[in-house]
PDB file of N, CA and C in Angstrom:
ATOM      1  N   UNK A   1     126.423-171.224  35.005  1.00  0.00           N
ATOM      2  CA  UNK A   1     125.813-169.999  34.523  1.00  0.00           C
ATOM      3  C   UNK A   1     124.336-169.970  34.914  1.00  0.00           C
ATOM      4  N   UNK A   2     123.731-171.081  34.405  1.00  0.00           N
ATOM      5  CA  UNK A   2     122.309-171.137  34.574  1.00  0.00           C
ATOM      6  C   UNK A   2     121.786-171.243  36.868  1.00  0.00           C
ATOM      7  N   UNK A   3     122.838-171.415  37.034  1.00  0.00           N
ATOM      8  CA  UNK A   3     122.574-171.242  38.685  1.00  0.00           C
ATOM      9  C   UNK A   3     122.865-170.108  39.347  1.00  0.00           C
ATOM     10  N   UNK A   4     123.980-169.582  39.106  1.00  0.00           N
ATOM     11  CA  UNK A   4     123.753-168.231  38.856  1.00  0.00           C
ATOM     12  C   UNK A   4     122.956-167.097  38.668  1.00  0.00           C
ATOM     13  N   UNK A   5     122.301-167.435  37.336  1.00  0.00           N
ATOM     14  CA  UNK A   5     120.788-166.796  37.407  1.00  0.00           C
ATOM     15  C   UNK A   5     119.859-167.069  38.023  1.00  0.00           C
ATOM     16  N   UNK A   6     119.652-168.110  38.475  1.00  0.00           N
ATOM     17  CA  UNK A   6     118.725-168.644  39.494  1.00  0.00           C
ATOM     18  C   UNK A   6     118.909-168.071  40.945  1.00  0.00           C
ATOM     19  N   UNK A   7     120.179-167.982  41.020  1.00  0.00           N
ATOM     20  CA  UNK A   7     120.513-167.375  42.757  1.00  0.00           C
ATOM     21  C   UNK A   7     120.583-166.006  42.434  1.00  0.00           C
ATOM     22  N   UNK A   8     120.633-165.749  41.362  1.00  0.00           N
ATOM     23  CA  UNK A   8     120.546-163.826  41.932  1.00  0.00           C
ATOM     24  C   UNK A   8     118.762-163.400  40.812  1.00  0.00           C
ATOM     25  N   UNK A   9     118.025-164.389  40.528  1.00  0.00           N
ATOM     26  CA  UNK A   9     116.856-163.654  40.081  1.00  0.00           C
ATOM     27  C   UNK A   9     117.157-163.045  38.506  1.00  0.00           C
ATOM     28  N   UNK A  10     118.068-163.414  37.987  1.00  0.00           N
ATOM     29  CA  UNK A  10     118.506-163.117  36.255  1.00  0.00           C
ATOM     30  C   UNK A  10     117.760-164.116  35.238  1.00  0.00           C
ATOM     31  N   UNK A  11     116.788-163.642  34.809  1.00  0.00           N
ATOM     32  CA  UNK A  11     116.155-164.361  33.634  1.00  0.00           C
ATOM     33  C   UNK A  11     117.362-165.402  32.719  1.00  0.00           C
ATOM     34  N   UNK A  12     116.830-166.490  32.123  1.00  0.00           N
ATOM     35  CA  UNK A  12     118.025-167.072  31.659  1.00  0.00           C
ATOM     36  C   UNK A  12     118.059-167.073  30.139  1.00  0.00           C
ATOM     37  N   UNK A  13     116.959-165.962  29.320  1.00  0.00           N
ATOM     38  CA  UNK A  13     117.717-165.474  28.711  1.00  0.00           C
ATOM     39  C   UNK A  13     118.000-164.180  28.353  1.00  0.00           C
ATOM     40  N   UNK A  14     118.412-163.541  29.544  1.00  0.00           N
ATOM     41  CA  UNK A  14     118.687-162.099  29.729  1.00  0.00           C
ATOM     42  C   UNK A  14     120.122-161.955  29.137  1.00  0.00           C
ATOM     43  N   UNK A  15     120.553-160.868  28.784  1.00  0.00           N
ATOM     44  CA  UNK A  15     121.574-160.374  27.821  1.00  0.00           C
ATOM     45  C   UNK A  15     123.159-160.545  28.854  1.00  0.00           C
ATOM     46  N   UNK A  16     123.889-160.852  28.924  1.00  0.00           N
ATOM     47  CA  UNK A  16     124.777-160.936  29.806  1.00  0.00           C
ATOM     48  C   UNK A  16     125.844-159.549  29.689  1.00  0.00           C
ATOM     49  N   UNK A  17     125.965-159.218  28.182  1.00  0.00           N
ATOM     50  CA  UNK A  17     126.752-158.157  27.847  1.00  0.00           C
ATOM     51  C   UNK A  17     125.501-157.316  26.938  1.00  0.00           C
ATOM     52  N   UNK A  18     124.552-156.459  27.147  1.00  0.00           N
ATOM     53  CA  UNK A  18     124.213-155.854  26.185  1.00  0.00           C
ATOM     54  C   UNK A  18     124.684-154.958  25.561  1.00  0.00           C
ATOM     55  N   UNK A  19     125.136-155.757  24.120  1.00  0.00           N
ATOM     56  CA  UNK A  19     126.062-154.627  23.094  1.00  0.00           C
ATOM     57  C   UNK A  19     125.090-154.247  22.137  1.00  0.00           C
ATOM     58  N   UNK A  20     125.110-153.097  22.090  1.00  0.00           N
ATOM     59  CA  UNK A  20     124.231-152.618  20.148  1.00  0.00           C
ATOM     60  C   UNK A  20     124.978-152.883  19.241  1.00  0.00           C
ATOM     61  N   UNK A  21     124.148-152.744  18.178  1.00  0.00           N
ATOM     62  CA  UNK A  21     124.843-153.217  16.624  1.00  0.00           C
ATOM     63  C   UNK A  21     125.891-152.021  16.373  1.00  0.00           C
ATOM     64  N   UNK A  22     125.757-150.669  16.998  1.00  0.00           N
ATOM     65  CA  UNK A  22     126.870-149.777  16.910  1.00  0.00           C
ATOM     66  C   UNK A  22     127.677-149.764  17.897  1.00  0.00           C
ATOM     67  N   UNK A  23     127.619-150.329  18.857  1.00  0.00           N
ATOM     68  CA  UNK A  23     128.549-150.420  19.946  1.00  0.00           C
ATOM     69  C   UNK A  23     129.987-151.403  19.185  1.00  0.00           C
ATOM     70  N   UNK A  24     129.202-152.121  18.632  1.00  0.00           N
ATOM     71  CA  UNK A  24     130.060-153.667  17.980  1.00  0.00           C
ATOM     72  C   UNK A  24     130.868-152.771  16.774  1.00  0.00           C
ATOM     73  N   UNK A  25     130.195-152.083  15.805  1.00  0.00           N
ATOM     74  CA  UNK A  25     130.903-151.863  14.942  1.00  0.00           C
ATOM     75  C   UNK A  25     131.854-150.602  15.066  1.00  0.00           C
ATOM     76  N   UNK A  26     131.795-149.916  16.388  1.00  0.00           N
ATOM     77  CA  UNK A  26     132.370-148.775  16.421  1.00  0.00           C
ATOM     78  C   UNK A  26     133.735-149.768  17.329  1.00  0.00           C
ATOM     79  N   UNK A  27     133.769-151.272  18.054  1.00  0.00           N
ATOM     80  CA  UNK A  27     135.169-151.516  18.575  1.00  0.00           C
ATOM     81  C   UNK A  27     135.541-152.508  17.072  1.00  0.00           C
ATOM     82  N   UNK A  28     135.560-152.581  16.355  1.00  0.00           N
ATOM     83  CA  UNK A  28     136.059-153.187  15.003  1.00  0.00           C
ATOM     84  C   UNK A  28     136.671-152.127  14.149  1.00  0.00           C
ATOM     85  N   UNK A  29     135.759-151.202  14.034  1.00  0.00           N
ATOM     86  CA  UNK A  29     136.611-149.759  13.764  1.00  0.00           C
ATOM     87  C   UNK A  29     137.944-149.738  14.556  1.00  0.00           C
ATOM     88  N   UNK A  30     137.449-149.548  15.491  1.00  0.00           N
ATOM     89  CA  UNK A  30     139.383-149.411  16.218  1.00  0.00           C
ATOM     90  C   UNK A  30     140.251-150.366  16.128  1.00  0.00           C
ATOM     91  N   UNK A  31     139.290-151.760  15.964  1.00  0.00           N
ATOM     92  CA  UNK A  31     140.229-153.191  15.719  1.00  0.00           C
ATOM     93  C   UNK A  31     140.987-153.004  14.473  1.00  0.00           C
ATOM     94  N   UNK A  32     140.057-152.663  13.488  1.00  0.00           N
ATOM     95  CA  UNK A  32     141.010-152.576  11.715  1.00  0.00           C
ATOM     96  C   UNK A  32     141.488-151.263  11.894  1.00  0.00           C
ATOM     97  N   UNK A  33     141.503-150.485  12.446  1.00  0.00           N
ATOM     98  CA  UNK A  33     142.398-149.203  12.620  1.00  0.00           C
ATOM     99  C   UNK A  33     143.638-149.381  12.899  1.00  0.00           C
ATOM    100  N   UNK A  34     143.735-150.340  14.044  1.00  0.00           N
ATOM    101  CA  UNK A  34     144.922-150.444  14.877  1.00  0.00           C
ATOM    102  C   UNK A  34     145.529-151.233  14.386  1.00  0.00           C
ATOM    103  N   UNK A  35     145.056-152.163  13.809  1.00  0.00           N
ATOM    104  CA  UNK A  35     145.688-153.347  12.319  1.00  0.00           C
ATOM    105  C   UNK A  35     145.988-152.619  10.906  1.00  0.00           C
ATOM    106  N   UNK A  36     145.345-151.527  10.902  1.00  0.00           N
ATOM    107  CA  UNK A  36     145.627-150.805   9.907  1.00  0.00           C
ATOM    108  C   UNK A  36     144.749-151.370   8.573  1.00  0.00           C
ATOM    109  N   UNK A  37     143.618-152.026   8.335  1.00  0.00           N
ATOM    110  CA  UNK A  37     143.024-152.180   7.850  1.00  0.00           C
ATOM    111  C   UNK A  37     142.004-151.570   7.317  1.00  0.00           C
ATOM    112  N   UNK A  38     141.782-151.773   6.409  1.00  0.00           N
ATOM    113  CA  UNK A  38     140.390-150.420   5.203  1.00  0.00           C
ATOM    114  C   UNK A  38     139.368-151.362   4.710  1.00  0.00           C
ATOM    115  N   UNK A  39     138.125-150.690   5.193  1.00  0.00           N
ATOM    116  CA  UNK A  39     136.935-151.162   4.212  1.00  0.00           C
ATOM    117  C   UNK A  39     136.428-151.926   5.097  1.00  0.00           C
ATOM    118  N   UNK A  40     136.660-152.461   5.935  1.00  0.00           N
ATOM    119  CA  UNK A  40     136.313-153.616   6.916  1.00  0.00           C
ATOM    120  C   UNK A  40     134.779-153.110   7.622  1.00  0.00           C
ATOM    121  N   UNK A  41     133.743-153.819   7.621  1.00  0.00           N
ATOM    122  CA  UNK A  41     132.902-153.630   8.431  1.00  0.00           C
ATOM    123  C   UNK A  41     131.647-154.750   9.065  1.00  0.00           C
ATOM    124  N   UNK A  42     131.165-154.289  10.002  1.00  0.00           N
ATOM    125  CA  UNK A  42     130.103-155.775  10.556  1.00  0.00           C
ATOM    126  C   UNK A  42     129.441-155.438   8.900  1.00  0.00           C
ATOM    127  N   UNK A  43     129.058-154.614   7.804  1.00  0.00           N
ATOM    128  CA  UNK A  43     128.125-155.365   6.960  1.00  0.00           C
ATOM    129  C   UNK A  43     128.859-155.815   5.934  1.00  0.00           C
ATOM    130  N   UNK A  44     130.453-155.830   5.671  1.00  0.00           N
ATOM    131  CA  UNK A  44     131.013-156.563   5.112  1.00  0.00           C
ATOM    132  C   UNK A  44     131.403-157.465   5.181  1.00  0.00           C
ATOM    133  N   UNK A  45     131.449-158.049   6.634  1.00  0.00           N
ATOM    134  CA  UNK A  45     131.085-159.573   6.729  1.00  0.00           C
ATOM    135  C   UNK A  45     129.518-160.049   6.750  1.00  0.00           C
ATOM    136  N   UNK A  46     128.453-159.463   6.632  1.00  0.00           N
ATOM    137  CA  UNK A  46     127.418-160.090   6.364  1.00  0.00           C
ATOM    138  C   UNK A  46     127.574-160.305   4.801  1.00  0.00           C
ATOM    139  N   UNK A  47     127.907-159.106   4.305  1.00  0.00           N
ATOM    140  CA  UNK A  47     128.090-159.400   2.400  1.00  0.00           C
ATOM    141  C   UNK A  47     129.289-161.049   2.371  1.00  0.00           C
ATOM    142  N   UNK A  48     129.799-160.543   2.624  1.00  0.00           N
ATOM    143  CA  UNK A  48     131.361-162.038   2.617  1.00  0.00           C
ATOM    144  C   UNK A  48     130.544-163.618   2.980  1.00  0.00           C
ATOM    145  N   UNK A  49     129.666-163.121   4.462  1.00  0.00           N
ATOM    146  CA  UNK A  49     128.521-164.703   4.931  1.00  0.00           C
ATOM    147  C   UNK A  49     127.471-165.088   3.717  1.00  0.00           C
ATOM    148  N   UNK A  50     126.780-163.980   3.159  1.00  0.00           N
ATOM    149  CA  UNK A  50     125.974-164.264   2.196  1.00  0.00           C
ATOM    150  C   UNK A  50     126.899-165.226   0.763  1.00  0.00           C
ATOM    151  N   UNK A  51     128.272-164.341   0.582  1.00  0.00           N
ATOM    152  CA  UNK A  51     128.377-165.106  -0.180  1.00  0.00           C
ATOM    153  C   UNK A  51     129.040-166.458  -0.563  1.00  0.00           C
ATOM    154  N   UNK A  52     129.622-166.216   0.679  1.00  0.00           N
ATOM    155  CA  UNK A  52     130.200-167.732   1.213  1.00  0.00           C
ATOM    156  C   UNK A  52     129.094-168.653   1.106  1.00  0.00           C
ATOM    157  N   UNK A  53     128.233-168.358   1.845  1.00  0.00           N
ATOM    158  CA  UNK A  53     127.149-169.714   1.863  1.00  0.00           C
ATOM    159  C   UNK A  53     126.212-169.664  -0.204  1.00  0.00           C
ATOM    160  N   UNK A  54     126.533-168.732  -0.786  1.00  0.00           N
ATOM    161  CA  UNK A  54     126.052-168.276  -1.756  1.00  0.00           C
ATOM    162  C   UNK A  54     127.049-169.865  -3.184  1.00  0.00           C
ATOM    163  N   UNK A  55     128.205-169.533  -2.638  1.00  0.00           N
ATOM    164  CA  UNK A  55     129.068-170.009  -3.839  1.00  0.00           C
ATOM    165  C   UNK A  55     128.943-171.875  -2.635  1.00  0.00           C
ATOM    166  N   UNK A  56     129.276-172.066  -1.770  1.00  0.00           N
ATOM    167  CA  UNK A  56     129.503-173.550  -1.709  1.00  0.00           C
ATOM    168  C   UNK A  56     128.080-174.088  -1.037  1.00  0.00           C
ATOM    169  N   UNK A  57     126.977-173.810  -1.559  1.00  0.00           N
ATOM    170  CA  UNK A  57     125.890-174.382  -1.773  1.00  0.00           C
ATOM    171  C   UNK A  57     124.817-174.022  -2.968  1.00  0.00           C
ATOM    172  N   UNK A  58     125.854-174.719  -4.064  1.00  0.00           N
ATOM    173  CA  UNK A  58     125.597-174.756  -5.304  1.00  0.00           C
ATOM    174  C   UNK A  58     124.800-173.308  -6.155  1.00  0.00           C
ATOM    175  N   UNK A  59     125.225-171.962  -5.541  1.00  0.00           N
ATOM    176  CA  UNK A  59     124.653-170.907  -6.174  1.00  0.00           C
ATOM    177  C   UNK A  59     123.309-170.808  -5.889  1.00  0.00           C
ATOM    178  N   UNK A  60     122.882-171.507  -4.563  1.00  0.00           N
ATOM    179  CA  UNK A  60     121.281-171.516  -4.168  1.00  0.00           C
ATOM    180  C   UNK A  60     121.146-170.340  -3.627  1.00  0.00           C
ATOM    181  N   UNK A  61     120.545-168.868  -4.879  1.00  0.00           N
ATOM    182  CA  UNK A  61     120.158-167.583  -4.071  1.00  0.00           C
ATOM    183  C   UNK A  61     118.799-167.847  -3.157  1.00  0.00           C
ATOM    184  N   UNK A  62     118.315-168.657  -3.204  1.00  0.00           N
ATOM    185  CA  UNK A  62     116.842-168.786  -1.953  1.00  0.00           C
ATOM    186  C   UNK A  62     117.428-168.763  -0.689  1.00  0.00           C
ATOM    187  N   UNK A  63     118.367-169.804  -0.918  1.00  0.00           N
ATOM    188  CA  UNK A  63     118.772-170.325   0.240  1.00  0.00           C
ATOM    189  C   UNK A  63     120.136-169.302   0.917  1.00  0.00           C
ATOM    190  N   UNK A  64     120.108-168.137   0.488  1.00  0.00           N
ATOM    191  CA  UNK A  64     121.048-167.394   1.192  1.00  0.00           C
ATOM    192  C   UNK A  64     120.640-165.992   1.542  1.00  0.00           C
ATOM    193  N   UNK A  65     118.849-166.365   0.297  1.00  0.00           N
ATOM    194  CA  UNK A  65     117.732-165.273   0.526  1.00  0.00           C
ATOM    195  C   UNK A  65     117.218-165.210   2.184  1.00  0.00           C
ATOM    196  N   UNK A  66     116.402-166.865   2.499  1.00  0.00           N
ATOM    197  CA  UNK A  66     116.235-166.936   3.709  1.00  0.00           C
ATOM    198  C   UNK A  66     117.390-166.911   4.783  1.00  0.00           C
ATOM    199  N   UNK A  67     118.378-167.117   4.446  1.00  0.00           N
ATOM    200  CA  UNK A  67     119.464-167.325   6.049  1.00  0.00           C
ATOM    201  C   UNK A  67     120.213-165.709   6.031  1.00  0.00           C
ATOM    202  N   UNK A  68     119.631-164.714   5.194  1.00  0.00           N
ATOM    203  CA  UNK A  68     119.890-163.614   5.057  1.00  0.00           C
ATOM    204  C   UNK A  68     118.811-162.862   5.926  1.00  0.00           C
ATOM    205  N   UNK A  69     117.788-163.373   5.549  1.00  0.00           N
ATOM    206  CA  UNK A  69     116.388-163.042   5.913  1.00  0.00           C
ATOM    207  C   UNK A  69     116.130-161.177   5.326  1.00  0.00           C
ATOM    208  N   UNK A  70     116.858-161.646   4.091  1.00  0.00           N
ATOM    209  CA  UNK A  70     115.751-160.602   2.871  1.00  0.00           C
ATOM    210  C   UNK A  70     114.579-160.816   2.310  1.00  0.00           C
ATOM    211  N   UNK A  71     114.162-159.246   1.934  1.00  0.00           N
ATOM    212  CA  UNK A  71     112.752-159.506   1.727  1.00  0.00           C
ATOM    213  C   UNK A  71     112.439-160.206   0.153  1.00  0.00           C
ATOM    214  N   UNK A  72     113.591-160.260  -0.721  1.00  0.00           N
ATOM    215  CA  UNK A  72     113.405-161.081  -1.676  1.00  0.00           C
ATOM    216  C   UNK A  72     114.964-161.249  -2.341  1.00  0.00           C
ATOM    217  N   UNK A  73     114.805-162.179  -3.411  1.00  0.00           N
ATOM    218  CA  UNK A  73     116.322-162.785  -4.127  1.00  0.00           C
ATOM    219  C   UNK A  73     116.964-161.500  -4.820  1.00  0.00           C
ATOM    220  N   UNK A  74     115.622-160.789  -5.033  1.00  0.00           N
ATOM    221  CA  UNK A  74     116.670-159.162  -6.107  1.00  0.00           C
ATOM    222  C   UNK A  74     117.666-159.184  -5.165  1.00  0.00           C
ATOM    223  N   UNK A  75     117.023-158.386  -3.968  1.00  0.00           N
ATOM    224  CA  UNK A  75     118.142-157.993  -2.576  1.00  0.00           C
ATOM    225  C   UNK A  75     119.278-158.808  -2.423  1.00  0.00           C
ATOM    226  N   UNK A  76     119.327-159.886  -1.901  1.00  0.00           N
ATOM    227  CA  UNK A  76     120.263-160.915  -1.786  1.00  0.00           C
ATOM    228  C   UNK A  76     121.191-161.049  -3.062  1.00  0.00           C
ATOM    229  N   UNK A  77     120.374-160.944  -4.460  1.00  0.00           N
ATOM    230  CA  UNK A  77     121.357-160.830  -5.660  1.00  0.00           C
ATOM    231  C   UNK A  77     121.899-159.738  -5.567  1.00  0.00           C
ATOM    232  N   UNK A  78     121.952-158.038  -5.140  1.00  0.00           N
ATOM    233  CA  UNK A  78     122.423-157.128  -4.840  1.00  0.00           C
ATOM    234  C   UNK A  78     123.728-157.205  -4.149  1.00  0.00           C
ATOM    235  N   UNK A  79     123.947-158.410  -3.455  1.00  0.00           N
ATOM    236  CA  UNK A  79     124.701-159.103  -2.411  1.00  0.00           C
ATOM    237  C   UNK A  79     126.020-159.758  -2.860  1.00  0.00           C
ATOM    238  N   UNK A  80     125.164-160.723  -3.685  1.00  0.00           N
ATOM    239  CA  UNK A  80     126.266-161.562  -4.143  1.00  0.00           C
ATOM    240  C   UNK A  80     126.634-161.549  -5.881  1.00  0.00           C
ATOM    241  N   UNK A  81     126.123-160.723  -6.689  1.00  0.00           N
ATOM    242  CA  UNK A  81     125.927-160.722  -7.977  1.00  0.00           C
ATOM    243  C   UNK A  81     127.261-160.490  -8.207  1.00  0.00           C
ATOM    244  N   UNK A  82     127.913-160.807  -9.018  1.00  0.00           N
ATOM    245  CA  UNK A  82     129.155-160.375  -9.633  1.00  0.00           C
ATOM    246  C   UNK A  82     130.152-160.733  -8.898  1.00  0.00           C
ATOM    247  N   UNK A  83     130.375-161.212  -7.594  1.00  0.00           N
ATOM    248  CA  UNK A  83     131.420-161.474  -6.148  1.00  0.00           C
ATOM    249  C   UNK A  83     131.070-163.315  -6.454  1.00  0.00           C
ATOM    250  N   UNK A  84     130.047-163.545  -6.643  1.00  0.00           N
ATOM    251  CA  UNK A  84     130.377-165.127  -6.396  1.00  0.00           C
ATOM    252  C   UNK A  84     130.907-166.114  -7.173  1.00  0.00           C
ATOM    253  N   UNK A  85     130.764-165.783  -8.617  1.00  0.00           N
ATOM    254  CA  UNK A  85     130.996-166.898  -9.596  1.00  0.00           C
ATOM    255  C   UNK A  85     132.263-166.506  -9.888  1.00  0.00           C
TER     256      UNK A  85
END
């Protein structure tokens, strides 16, 4: 890969596929469509990551504050309040 970029002049860390954050969530739409699935979305797996890492590292809201990278624990408790315990 990395020679590649070197022989054709491609920065190495230039985007190989540039997808937007709506590009992504508009082919998941069609993914749970076609599965027939409801409710599904890229920020319902960020809610599901928050609280995964929320419940099996001992209920540490800091620590799911920063790997969330909210601007504070209210937010992040907005997240996981009532879903984790």
């Amino acid at each position: 890969m990395e020679n590649n970029c070197l022989r054709n002049g491609i920065d190495r860390n230039a985007l190989m596929f540039p997808l937007t954050t709506r590009a992504i969530q508009k082919q998941l739409a069609l993914f749970c469509e076609y599965l027939g699935y409801e409710g599904i979305s890229t920020h319902s797996f960020r809610k599901w990551y928050a609280t995964e890492i929320y419940r099996s590292n001992g209920y540490d809201i800091a620590l799911v504050q920063r790997l969330s990278q909210h601007s504070s624990t209210a937010v992040t408790q907005r997240y996981c309040w009532g879903r984790a315990k």
